[in-house]
Protein backbone atom coordinates (compact mmCIF):
# COMPACT_ATOMS: atom_id res chain seq x y z
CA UNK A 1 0.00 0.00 0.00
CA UNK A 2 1.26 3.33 -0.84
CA UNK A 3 2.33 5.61 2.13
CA UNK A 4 0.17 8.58 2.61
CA UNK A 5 1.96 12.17 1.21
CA UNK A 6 2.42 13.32 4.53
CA UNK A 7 4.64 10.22 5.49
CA UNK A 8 6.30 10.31 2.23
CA UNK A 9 7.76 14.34 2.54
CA UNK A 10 8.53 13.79 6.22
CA UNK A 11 11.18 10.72 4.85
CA UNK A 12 12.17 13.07 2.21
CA UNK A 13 12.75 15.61 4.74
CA UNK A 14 15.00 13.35 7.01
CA UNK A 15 16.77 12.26 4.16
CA UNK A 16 17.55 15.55 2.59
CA UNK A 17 18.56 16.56 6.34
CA UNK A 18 21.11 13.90 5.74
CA UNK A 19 22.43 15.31 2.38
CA UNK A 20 25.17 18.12 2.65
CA UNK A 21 23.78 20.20 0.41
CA UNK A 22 21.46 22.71 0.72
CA UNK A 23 17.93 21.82 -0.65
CA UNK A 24 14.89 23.65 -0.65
CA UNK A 25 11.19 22.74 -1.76
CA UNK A 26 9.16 25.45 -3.08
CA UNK A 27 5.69 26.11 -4.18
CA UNK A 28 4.01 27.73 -7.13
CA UNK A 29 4.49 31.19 -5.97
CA UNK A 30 8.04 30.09 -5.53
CA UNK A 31 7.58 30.51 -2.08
CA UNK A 32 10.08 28.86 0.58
CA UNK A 33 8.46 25.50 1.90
CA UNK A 34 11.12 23.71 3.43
CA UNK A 35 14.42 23.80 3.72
CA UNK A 36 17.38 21.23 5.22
CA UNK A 37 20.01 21.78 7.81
CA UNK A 38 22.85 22.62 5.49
CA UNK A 39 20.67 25.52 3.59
CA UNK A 40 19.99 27.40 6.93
CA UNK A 41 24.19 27.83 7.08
CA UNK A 42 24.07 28.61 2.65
CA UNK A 43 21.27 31.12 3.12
CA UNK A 44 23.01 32.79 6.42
CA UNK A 45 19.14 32.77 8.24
CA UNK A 46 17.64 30.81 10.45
CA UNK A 47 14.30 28.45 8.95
CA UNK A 48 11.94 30.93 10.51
CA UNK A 49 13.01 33.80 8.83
CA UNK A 50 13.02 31.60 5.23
CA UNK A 51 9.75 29.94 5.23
CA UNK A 52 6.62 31.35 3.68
CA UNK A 53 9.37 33.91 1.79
CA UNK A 54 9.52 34.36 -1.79
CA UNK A 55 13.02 33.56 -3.46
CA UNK A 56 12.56 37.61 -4.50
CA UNK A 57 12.38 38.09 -1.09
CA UNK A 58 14.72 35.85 0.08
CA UNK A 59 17.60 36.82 -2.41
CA UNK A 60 17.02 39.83 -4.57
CA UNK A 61 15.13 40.31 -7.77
CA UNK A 62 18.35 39.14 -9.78
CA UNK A 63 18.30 35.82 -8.26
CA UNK A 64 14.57 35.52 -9.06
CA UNK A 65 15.37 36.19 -12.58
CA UNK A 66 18.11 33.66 -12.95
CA UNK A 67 16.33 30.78 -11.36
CA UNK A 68 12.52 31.81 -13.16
CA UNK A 69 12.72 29.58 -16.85
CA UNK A 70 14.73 26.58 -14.91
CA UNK A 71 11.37 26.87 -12.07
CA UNK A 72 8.87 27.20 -15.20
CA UNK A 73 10.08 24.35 -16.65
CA UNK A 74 10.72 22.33 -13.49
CA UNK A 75 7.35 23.22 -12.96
CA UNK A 76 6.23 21.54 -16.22
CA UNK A 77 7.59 18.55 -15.49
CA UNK A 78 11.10 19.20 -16.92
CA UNK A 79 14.30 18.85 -14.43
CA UNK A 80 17.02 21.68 -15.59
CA UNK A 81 19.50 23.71 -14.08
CA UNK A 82 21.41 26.76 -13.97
CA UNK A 83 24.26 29.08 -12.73
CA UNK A 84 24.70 32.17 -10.39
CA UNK A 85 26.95 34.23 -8.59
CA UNK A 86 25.82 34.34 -4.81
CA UNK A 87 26.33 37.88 -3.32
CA UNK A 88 24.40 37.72 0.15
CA UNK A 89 25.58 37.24 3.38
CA UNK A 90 27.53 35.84 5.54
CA UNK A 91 29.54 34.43 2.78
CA UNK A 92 31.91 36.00 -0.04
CA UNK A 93 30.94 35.64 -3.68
CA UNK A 94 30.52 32.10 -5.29
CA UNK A 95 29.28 30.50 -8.10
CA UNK A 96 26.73 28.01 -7.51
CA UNK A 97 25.39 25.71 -9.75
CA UNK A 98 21.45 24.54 -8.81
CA UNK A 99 19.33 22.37 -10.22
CA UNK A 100 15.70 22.49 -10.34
CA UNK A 101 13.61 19.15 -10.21
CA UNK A 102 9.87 19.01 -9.87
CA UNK A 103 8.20 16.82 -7.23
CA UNK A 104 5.23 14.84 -9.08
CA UNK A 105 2.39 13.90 -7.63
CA UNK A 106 0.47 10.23 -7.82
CA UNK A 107 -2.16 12.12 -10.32
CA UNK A 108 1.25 13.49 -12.45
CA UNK A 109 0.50 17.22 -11.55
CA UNK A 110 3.26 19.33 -10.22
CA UNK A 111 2.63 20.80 -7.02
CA UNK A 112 6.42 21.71 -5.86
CA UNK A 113 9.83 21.52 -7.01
CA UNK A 114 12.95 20.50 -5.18
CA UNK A 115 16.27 22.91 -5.76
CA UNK A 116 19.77 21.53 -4.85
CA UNK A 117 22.75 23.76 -4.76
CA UNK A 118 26.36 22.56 -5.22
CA UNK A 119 29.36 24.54 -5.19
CA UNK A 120 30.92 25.08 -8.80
CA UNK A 121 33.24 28.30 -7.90
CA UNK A 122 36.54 26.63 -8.28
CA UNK A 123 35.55 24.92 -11.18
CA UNK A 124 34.01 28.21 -12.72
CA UNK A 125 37.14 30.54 -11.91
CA UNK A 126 39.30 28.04 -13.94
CA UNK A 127 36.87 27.52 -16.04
CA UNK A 128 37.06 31.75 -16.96
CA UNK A 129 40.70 31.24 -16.49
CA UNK A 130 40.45 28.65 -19.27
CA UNK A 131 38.58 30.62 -21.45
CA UNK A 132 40.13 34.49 -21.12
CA UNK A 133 43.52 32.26 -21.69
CA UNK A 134 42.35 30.64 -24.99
CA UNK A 135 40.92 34.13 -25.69
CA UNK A 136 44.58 35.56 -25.58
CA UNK A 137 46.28 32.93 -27.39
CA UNK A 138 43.87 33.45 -29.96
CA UNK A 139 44.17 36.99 -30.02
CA UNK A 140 47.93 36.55 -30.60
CA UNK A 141 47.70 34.17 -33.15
CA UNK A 142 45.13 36.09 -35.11
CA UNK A 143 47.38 39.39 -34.75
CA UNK A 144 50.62 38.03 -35.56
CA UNK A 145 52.45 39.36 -38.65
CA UNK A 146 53.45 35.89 -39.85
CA UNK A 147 51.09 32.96 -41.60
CA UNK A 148 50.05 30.46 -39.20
CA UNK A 149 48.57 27.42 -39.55
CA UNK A 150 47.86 24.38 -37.75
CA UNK A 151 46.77 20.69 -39.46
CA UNK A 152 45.71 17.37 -38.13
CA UNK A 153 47.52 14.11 -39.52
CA UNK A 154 45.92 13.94 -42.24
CA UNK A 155 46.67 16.92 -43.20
CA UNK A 156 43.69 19.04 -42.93
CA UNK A 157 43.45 22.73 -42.30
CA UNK A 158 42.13 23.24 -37.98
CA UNK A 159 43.24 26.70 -37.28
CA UNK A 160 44.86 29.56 -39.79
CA UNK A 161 45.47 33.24 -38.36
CA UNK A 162 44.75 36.22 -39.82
CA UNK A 163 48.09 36.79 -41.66
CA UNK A 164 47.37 33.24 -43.68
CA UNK A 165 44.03 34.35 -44.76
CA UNK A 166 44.98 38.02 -45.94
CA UNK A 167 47.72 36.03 -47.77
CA UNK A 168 46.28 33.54 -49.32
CA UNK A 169 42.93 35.85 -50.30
CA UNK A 170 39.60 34.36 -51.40
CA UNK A 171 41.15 30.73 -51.44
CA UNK A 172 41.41 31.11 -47.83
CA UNK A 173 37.64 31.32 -47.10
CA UNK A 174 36.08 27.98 -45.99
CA UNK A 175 39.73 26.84 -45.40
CA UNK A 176 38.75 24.88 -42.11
CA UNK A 177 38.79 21.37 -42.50
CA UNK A 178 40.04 21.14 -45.89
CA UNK A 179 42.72 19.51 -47.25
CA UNK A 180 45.91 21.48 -48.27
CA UNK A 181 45.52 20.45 -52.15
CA UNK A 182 41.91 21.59 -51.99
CA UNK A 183 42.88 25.33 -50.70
CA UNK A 184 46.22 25.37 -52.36
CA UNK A 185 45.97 23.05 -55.38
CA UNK A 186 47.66 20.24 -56.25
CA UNK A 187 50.58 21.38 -57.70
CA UNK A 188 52.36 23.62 -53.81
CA UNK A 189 50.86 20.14 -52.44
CA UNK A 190 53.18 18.02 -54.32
CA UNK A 191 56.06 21.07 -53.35
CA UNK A 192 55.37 20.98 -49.66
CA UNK A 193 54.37 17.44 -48.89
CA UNK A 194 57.81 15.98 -48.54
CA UNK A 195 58.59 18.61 -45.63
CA UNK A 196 54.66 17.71 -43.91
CA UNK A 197 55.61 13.92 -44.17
CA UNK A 198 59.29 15.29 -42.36
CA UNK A 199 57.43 16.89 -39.67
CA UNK A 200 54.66 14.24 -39.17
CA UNK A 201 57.41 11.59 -38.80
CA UNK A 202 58.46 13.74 -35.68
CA UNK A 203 61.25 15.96 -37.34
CA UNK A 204 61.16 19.82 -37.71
CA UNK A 205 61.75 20.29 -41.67
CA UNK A 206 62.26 24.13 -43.45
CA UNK A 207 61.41 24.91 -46.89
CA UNK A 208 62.75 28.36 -48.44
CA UNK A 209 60.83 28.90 -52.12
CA UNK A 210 59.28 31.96 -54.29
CA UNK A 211 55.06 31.44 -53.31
CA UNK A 212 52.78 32.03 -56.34
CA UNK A 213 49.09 32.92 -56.25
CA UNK A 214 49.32 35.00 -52.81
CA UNK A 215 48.10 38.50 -52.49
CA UNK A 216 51.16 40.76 -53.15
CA UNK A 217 52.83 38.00 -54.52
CA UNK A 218 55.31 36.00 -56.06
CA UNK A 219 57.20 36.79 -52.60
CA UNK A 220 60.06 34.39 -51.49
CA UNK A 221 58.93 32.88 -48.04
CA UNK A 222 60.62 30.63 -45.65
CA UNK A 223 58.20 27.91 -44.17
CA UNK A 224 58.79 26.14 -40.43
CA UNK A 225 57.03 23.01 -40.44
CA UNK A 226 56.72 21.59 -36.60
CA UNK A 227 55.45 18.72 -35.19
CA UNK A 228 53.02 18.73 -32.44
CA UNK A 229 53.32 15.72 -29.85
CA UNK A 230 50.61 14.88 -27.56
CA UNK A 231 51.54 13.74 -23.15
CA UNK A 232 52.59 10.06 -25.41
CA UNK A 233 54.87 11.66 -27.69
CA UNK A 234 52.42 10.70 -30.62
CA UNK A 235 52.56 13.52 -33.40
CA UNK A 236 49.21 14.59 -33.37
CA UNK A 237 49.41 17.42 -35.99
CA UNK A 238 51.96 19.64 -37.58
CA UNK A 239 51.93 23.40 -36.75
CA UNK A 240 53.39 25.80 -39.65
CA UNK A 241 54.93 29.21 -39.52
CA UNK A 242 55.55 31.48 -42.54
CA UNK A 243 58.02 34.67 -42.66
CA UNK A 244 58.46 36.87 -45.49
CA UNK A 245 62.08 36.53 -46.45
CA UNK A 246 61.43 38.41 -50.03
CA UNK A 247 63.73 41.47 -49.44
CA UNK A 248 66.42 39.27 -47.20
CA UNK A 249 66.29 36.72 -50.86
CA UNK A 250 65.87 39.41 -53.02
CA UNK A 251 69.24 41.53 -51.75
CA UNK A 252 71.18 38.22 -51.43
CA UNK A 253 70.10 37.13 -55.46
CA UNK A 254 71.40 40.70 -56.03
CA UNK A 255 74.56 40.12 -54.36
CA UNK A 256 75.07 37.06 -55.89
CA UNK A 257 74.60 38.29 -59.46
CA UNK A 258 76.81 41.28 -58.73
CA UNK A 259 79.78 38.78 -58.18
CA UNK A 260 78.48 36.39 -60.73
CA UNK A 261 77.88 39.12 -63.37
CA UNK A 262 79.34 42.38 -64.93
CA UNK A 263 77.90 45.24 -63.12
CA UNK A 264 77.98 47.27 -66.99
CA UNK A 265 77.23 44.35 -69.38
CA UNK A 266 75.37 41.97 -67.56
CA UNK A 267 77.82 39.57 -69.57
CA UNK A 268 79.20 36.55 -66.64
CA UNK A 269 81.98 38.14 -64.58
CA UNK A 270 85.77 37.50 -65.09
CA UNK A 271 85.97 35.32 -62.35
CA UNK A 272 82.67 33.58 -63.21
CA UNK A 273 83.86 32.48 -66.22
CA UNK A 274 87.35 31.47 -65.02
CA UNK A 275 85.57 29.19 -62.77
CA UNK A 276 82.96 28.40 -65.82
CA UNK A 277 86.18 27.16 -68.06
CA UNK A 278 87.65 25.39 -65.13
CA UNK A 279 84.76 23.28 -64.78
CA UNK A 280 83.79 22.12 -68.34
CA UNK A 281 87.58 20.95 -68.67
CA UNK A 282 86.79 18.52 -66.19
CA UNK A 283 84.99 16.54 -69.56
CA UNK A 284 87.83 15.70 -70.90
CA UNK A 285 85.33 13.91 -73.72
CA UNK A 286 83.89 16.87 -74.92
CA UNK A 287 85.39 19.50 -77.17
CA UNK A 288 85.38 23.66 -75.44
CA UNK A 289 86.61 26.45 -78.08
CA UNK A 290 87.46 29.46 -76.17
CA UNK A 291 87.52 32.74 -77.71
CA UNK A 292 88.92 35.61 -76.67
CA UNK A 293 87.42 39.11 -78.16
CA UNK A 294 89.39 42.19 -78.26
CA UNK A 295 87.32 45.35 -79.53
CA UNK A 296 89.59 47.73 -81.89
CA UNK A 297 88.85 51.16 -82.16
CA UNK A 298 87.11 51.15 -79.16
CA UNK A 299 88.74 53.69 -76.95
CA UNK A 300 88.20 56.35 -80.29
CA UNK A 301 84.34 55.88 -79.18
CA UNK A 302 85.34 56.81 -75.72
CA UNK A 303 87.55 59.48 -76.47
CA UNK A 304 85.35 61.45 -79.11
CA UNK A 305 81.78 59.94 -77.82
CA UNK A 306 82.20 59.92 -74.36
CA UNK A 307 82.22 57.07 -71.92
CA UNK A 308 78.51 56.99 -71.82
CA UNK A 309 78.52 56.24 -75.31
CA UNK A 310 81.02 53.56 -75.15
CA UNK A 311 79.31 52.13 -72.12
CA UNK A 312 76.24 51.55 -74.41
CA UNK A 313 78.35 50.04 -76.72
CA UNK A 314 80.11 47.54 -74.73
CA UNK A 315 76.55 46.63 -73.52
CA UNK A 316 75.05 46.43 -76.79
CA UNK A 317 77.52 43.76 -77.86
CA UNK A 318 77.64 41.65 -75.04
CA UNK A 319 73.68 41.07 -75.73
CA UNK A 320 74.86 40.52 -79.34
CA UNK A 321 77.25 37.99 -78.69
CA UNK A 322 74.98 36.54 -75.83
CA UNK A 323 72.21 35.67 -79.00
CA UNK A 324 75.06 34.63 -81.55
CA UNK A 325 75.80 31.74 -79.18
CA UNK A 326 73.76 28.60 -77.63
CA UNK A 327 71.77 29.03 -74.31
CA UNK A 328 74.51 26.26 -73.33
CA UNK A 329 77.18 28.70 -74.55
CA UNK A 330 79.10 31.01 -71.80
CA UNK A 331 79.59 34.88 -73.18
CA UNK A 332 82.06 36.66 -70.23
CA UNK A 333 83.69 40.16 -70.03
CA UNK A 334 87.29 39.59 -69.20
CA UNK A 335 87.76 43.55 -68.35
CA UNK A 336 87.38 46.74 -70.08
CA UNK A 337 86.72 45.68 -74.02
CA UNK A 338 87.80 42.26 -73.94
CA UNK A 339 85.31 39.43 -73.68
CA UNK A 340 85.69 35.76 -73.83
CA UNK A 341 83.07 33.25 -75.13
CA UNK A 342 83.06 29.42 -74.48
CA UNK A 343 81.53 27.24 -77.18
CA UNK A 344 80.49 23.64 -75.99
CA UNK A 345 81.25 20.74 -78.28
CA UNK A 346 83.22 23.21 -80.81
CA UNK A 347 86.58 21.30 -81.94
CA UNK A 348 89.03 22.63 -84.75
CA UNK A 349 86.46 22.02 -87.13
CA UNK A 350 83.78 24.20 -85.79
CA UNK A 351 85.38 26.77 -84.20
CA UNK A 352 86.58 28.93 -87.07
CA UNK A 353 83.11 29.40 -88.61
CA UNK A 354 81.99 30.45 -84.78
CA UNK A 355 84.86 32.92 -84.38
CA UNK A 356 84.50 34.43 -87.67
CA UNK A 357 80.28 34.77 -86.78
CA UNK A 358 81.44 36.80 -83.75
CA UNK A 359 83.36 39.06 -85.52
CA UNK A 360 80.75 40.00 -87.99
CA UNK A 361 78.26 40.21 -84.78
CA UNK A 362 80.69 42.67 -83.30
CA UNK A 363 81.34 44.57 -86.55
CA UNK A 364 77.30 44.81 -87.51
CA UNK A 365 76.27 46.08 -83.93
CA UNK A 366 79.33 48.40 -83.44
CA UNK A 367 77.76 49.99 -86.95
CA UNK A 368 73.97 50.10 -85.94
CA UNK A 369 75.81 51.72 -83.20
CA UNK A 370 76.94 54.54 -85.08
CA UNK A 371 80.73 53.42 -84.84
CA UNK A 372 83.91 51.77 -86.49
CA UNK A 373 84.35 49.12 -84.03
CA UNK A 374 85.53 45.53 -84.43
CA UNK A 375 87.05 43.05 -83.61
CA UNK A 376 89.98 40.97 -83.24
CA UNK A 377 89.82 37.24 -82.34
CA UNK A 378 91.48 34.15 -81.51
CA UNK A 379 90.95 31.12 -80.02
CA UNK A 380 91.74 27.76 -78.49
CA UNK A 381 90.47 24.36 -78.08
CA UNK A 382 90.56 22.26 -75.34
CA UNK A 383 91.53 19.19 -74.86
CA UNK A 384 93.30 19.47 -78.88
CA UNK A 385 95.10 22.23 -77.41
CA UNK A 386 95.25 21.82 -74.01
CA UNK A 387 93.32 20.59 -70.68
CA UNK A 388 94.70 22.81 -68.63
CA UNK A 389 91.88 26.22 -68.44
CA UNK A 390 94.83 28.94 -68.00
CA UNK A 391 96.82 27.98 -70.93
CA UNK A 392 93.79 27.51 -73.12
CA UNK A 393 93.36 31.44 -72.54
CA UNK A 394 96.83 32.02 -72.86
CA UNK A 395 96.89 30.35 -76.06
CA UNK A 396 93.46 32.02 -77.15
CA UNK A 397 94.52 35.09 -75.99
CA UNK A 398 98.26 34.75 -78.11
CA UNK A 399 96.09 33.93 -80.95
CA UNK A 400 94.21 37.23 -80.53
CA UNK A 401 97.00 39.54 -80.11
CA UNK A 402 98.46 37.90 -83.45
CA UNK A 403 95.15 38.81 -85.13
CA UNK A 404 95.51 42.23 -84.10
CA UNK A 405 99.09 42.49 -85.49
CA UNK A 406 98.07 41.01 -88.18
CA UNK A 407 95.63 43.33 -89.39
CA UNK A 408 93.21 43.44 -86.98
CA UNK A 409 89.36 43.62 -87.82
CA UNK A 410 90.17 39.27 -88.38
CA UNK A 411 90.36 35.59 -86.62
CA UNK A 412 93.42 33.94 -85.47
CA UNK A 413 93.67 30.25 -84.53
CA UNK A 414 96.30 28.92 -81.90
CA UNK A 415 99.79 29.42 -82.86
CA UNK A 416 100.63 25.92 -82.26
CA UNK A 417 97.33 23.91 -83.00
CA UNK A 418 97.41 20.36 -81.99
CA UNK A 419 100.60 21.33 -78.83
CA UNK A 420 99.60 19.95 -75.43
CA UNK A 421 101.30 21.56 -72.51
CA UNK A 422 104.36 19.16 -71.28
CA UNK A 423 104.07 18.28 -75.09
């Protein structure tokens, strides 16, 4: 047989007596109708000064407001919760967290509902500690200067910054999630996946390259790619870092070229080519004629013209010899108007018809030029000649000074064709 109401809320009421946390049962004018032992000491009153009160009453206006929807729906039969900051007395501020249960009768109406209060203010102050944290970290990503971006293992897109997006542009919309190849194609996939495999195998990797299809762009960038181990020391992701390196790459190409190239001419430097003969005489199968180009008549154009004038000249035919040659073909300025040329795979046989090309090319720009220039050539093969890449330009550069005493304005072969050095 069922126990009558009146039995059943007096066990509830030595039970909840038992509980150490406060609980209070209230009517449908949210009025106070009982109370345990442990909410006398939360509410700071003693029962007679609770009962029969309002939670309005009890605890402000604001408290009524934050507890109303989780009593409405307690009160339709729906259990639910929710949070506050306690301000009254005798305690300091806490959070609470107290949930709202409704106490249904044998004919299923509602006639009360239970509240039960736990303490949650530890858990809430980390919780906001949490939270404002991640709120700064993500601030400083976002703000940045430099691409960020973070990817799972498999190589999707979870967080990009602000930077990444303005560099990437419109691509970079709806980037979350994706794959790289579907935000950055297939083709910087292919570039960068050898250095995301690096890093996802547990090793930092660095990639330096020019980056296409960016806004601003092409701009030379230098790319970190950096594991990220979980507490196991699994890699569970791979974080990447971007910094514009475009001016630092930029200067240093400059550099470079200014010790690889003739400042005037743009023809390879002296020493560039020294080192460009050196090398190809390492083939000792393959045939190298060397030419050596002395300009006659040229310090008349300086003299009468002005340097200016012969600077434009000297430039002019260093372009002219450049496209009289093969891309394979090396076309140096040796100093002031002497240039040398290096013909791949040109023996005795060839070479000849190649020097006597370059002197026409010399003669025919010096004239659209508006001067008398030409020039004087000779030249030497290697390895008829010799192996050895500074008596190759000794002997091309005998040969020249013979055409020039010959005549000048002509070609000159080695004076000894066929001598090898220790010969």
């Amino acid at each position: 047989m069922q126990k009558p109401v009146a039995a059943q809320i007096s066990q509830f009421e030595r039970l909840a007596n038992v509980v150490a946390l406060p609980i209070g049962r209230w009517d449908r004018d949210a009025r106070l109708i009982f109370c345990n032992t442990p909410y006398l000491a939360w509410a700071g009153r003693p029962q007679e000064a609770l009962l029969g009160s309002t939670l309005a009453t009890l605890f402000g206006e604001r408290a009524w407001q934050a507890a109303r929807p989780a009593f409405e729906r307690a009160f339709c039969g729906e259990a639910s919760s929710y949070e506050r900051l306690l301000t009254h007395a005798p305690h300091p501020e806490r959070w609470v967290r107290i949930q709202v249960f409704p106490e249904v009768g044998a004919d299923g109406t509602v006639a009360s509902v239970f509240t039960l209060a736990t303490d949650i203010h530890q858990d809430v102050v980390q919780r906001d500690a949490l939270i404002a944290a991640r709120r700064r970290l993500d601030r400083f990503t976002d703000n940045i200067p430099m691409p960020l971006v973070y990817l799972d293992i498999e190589c999707r897109l979870r967080f990009v910054n602000r930077a990444w997006r303005d560099m990437v542009g419109a691509v970079g919309e709806n980037a979350l999630g994706r794959h790289v190849s579907e935000v950055r194609g297939e083709a910087i996939w292919l570039e960068q996946k050898p250095y995301y495999d690096k890093a996802l195998a547990g090793e930092p990797a660095h990639f330096s390259r020019l980056v296409r299809g960016i806004v601003g762009g092409p701009r030379w960038m230098r790319t970190s790619y950096v594991p990220d181990f979980d507490d196991a020391g699994r890699v569970v992701g791979v974080y990447t870092l971007s910094i514009d390196v475009h001016e630092l790459t930029s200067t240093q190409e400059r550099l470079r070229r200014s010790l690889e190239r003739d400042a005037l001419t743009d023809a390879l430097s002296r020493q560039t080519m020294m080192s460009y003969i050196e090398y190809s005489l390492t083939e000792p199968t393959r045939e190298y004629a060397l030419f050596f180009i002395d300009l006659n008549g040229f310090k008349a154009v300086n003299d009468q013209q002005g340097h200016h004038a012969g600077d434009r000249l000297l430039v002019a035919i260093a372009a002219a010899l450049r496209d009289a040659v093969r891309a394979e073909d090396a076309v140096g300025r040796f100093g002031g108007d002497e240039f040398l040329v290096l013909a791949r795979d040109c023996g005795h046989a060839k070479a000849p018809a190649l020097a006597e090309k370059l002197r026409t090319t010399v003669e025919s720009t010096a004239r659209a030029n508006g001067t008398n220039v030409s020039a004087s050539i000779g030249y030497a093969v290697a390895p008829t000649d010799t192996c050895d890449p500074v008596a190759l330009l000794q002997f091309a550069d005998s040969a020249m000074y013979a055409a020039k005493h010959g005549g000048k304005n002509r070609v000159m072969p080695p004076a000894i064709p066929g001598q090898r050095i220790g010969d």
